[in-house]
Protein backbone atom coordinates (compact mmCIF):
# COMPACT_ATOMS: atom_id res chain seq x y z
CA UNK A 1 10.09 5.80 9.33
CA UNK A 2 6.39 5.19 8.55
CA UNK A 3 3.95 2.46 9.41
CA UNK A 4 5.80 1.81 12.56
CA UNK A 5 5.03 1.77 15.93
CA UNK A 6 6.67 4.82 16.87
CA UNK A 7 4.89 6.53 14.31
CA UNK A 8 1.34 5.18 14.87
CA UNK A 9 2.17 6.57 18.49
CA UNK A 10 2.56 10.37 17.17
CA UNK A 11 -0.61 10.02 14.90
CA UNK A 12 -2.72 9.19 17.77
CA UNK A 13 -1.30 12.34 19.68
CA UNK A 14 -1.61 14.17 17.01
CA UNK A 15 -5.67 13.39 16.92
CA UNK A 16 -5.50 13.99 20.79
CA UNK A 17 -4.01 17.43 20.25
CA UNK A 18 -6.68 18.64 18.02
CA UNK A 19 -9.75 17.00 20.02
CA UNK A 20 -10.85 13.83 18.25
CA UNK A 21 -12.34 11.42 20.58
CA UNK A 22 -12.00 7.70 19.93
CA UNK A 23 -14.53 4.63 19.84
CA UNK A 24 -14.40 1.05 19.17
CA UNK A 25 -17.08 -0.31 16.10
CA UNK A 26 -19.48 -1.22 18.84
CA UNK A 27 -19.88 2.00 20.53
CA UNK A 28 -19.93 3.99 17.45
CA UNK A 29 -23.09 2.25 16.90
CA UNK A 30 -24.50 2.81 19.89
CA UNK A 31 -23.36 6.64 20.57
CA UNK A 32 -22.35 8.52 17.44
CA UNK A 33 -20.04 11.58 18.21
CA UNK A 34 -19.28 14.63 16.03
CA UNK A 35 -15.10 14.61 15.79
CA UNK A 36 -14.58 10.66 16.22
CA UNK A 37 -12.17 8.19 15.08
CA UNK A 38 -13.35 4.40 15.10
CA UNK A 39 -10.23 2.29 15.35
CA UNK A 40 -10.32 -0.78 13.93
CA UNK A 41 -7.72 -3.05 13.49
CA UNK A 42 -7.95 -6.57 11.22
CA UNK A 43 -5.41 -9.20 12.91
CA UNK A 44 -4.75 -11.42 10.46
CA UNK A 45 -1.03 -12.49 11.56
CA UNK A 46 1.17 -11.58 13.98
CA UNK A 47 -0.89 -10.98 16.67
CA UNK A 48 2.27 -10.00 19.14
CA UNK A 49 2.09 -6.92 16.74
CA UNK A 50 -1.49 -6.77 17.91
CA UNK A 51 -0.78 -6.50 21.21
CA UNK A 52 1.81 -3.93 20.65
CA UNK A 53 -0.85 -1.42 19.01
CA UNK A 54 -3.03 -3.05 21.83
CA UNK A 55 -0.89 -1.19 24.57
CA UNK A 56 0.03 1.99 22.61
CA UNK A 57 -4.00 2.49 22.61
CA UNK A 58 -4.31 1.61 26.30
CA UNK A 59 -1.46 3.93 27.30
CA UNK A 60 -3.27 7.08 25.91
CA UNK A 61 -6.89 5.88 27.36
CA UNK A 62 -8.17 4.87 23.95
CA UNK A 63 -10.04 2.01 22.64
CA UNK A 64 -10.47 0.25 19.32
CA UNK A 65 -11.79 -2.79 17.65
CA UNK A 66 -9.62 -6.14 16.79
CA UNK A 67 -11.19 -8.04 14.21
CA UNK A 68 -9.11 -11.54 14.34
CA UNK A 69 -8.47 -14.45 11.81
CA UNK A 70 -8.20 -17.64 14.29
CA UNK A 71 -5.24 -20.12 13.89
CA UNK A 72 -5.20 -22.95 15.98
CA UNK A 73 -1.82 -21.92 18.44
CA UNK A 74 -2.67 -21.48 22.17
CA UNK A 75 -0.72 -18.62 22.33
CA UNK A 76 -2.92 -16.41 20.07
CA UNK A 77 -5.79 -16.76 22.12
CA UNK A 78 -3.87 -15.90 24.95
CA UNK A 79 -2.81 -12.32 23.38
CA UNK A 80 -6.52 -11.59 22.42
CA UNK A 81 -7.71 -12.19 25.80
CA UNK A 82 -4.63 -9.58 27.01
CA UNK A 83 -6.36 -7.25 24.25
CA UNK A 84 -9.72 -8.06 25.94
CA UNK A 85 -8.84 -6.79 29.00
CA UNK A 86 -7.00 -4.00 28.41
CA UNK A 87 -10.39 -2.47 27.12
CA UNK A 88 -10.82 -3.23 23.38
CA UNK A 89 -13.34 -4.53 21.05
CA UNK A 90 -13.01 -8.09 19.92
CA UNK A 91 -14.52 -9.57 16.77
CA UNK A 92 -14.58 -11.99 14.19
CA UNK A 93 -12.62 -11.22 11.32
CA UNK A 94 -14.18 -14.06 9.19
CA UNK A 95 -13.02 -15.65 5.81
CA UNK A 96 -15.35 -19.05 5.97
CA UNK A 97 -16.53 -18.70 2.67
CA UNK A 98 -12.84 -18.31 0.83
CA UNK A 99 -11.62 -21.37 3.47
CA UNK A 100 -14.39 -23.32 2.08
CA UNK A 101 -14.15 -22.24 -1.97
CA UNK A 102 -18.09 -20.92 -2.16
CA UNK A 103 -19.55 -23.63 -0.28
CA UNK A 104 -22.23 -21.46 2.34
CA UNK A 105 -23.32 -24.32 4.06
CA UNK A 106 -19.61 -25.21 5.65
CA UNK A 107 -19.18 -21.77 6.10
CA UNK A 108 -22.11 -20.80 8.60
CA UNK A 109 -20.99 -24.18 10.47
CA UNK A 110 -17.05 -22.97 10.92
CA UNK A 111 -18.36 -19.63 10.93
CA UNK A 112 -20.51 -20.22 14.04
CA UNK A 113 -17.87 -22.65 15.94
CA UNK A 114 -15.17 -19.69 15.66
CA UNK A 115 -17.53 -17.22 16.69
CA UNK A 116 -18.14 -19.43 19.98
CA UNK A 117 -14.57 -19.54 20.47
CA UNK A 118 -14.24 -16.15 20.71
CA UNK A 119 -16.84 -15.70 22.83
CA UNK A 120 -15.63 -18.06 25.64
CA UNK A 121 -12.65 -15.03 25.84
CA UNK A 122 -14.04 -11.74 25.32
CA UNK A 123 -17.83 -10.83 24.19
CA UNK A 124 -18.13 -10.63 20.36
CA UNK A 125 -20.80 -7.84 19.08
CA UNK A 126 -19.35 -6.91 15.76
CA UNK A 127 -17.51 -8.88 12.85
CA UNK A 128 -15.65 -8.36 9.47
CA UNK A 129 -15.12 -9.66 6.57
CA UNK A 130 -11.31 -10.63 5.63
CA UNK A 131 -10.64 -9.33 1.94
CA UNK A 132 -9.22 -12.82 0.43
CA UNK A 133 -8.02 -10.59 -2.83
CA UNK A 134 -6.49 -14.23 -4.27
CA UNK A 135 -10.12 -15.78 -3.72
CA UNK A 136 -12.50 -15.43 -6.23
CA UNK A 137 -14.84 -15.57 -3.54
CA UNK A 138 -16.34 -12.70 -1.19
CA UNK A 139 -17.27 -13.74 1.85
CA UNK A 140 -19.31 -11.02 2.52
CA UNK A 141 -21.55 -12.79 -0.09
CA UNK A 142 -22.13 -15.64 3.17
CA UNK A 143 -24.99 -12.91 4.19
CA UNK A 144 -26.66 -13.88 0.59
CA UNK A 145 -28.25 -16.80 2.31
CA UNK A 146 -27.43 -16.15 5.79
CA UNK A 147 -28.38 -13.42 8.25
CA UNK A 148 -25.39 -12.35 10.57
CA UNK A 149 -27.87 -11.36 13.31
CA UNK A 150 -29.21 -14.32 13.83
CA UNK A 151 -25.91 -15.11 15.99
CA UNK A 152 -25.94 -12.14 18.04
CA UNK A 153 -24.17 -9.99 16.03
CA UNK A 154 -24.90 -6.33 16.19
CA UNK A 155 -23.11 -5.16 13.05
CA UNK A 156 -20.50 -5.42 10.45
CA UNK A 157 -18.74 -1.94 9.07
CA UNK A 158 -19.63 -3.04 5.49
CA UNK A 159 -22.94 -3.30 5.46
CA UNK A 160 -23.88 -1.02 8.42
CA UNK A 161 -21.68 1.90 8.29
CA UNK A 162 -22.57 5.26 5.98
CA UNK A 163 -19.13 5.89 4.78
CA UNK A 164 -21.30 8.91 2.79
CA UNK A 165 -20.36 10.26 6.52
CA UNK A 166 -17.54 8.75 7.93
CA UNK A 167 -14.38 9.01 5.99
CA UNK A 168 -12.26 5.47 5.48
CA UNK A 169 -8.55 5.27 6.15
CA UNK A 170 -6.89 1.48 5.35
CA UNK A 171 -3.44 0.35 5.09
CA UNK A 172 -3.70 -1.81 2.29
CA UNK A 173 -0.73 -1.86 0.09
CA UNK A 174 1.17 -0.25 2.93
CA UNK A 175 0.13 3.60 2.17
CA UNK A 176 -3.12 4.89 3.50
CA UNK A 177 -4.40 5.84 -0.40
CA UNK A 178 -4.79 2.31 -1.94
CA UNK A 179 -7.54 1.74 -3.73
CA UNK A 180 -5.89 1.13 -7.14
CA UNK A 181 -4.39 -1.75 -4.95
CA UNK A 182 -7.21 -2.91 -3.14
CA UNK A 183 -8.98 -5.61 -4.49
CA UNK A 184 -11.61 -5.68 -1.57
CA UNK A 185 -10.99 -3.20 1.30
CA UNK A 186 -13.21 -0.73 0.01
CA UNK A 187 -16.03 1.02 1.20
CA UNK A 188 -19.79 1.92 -0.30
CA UNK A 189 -20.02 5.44 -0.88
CA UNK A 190 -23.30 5.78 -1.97
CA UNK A 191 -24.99 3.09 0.76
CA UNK A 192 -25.75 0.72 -1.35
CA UNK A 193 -25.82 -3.61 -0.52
CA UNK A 194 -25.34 -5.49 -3.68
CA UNK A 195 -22.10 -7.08 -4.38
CA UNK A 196 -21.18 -4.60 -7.22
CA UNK A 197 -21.86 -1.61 -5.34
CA UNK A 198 -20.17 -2.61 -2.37
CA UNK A 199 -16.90 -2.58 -4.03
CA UNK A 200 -17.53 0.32 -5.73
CA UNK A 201 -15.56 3.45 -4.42
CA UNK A 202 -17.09 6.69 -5.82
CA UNK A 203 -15.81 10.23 -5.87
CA UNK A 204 -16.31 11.82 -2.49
CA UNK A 205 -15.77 15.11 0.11
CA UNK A 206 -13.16 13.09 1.59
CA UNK A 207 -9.35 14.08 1.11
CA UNK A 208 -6.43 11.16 0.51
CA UNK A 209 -3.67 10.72 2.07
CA UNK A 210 -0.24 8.69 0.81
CA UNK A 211 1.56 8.77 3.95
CA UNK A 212 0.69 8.73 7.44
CA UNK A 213 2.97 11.92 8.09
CA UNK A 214 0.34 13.03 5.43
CA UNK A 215 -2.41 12.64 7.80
CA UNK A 216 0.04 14.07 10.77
CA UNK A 217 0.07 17.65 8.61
CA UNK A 218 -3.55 17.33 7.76
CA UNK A 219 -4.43 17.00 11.31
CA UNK A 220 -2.18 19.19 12.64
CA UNK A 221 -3.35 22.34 10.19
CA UNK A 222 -7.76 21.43 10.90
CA UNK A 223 -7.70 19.63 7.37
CA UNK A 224 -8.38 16.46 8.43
CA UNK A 225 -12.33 14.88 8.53
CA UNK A 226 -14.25 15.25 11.57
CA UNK A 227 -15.04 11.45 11.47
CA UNK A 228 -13.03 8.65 10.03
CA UNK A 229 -12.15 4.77 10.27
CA UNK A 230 -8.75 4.24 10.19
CA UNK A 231 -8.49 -0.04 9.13
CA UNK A 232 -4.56 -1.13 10.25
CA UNK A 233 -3.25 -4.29 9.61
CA UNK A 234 -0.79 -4.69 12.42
CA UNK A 235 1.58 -7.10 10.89
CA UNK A 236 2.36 -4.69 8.66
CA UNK A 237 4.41 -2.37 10.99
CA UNK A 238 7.20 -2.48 12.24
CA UNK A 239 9.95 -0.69 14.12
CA UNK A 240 13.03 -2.75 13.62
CA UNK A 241 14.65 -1.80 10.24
CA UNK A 242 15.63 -5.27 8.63
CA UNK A 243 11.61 -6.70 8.93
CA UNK A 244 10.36 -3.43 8.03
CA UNK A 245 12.23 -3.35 4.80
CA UNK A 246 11.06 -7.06 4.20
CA UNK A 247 7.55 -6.24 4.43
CA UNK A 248 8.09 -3.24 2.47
CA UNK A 249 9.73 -5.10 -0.94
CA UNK A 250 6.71 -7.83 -0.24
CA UNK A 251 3.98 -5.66 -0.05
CA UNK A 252 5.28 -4.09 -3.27
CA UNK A 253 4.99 -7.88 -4.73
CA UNK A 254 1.83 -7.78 -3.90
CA UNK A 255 0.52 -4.81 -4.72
CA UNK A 256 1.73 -5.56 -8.40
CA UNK A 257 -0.20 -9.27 -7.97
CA UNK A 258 -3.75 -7.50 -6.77
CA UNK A 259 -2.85 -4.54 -10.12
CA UNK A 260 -3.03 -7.38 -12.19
CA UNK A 261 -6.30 -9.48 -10.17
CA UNK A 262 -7.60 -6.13 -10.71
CA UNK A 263 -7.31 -5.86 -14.70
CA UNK A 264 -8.25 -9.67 -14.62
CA UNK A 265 -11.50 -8.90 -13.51
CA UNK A 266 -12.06 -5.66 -15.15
């Protein structure tokens, strides 16, 4: 059954088997290796589900990054700090422009108070942007009259990764080759930082995969890139049948909703 738990498990041994090592965003910046995957994982429900992946990581000695959405519930700051500690990244995964229709000025103020939450639990280097495919607003485009490193942030895989390099992986739409899908998880091929190009996706040396038993074979035979991002949405898997079915039929809805976003905008 794919886009479980079970099955994330045997892709990660998989990548052991044939000597990938593993970073988190932040150390990928610091100390590029040569056959790498950077983990990164956007939290934006469900964070028990977080956890889960959380502990699969920390059982094999690897680390990744968890970009989270923040809902006020006491609980969910108690899982991230239980992420925290078992050795993972923590960041930001902000939406303050889409939760505030355009208007940059509340943004950068809800923007910065989150980001000082999650900084009283775990240290925050790195953030991400949350896709918002219903918004007509990017909120990437917050960085059009604000400058992310002005509160201590070292990086965000958008604008400072070269995915001409690094090969991108996401679960969006609930199969690893989305794009047609994807209203906004998509990467710059040709390192570009307007708004246009940034959503632009461009033929590339990269292969795609549909499933991840795909990448399983790939990886298993040497076919697989030396360096990649895989992007997982945790609420997404599951290992019980009935809620993995559900999120199955609903992330077909939706992948017919973002088709049609998609045509909308041309």
């Amino acid at each position: 059954m794919d886009f479980s738990f079970s099955t994330y498990h045997k892709l990660l041994i998989s990548l052991q088997s044939q000597g990938y090592s593993f970073q988190t965003i932040i150390d990928s910046f610091h100390q590029p290796l040569q056959k790498v995957i950077i983990l990164r994982h956007d939290v934006e429900k469900r964070y028990n589900h977080a956890f889960r992946f959380a502990e699969i990581e920390h059982s094999l000695g690897i680390s990744g990054t968890y970009y989270f959405r923040l809902y006020s519930n006491h609980e969910n700051g108690t899982i991230i700090k239980k992420i925290a500690k078992s050795g993972h990244e923590i960041g930001y995964h902000y939406d303050d422009l889409t939760y505030y229709k355009g208007d940059h000025d509340k943004a950068i103020k809800r923007f910065s108070k989150n980001l000082e939450y999650l900084r009283k639990i775990a240290s925050v280097n790195t953030i991400c942007m949350e896709g918002a495919p219903l918004s007509k607003y990017d909120n990437r485009n917050l960085w059009g009259k604000y400058n992310y490193r002005d509160y201590g942030i070292i990086g965000e895989p958008y604008f400072d990764i070269d995915f001409r390099e690094i090969a991108y992986y996401t679960d969006t739409g609930r199969r690893w080759d989305g794009e047609d899908v994807s209203v906004r998880d998509k990467v710059n091929r040709e390192n570009k930082q307007n708004d246009e190009d940034l959503d632009q996706v461009t033929e590339n040396k990269f292969p795609k995969f549909r499933t991840t038993y795909d990448m399983i074979r790939a990886i298993e035979r040497g076919q697989f890139p030396d360096k990649a991002m895989l992007t997982i949405h945790p609420q997404r898997w599951h290992d019980r049948p009935l809620p993995w079915i559900k999120e199955l039929i609903w992330q077909n809805v939706k992948n017919q909703v973002k088709r049609l976003i998609l045509k909308a905008r041309g």
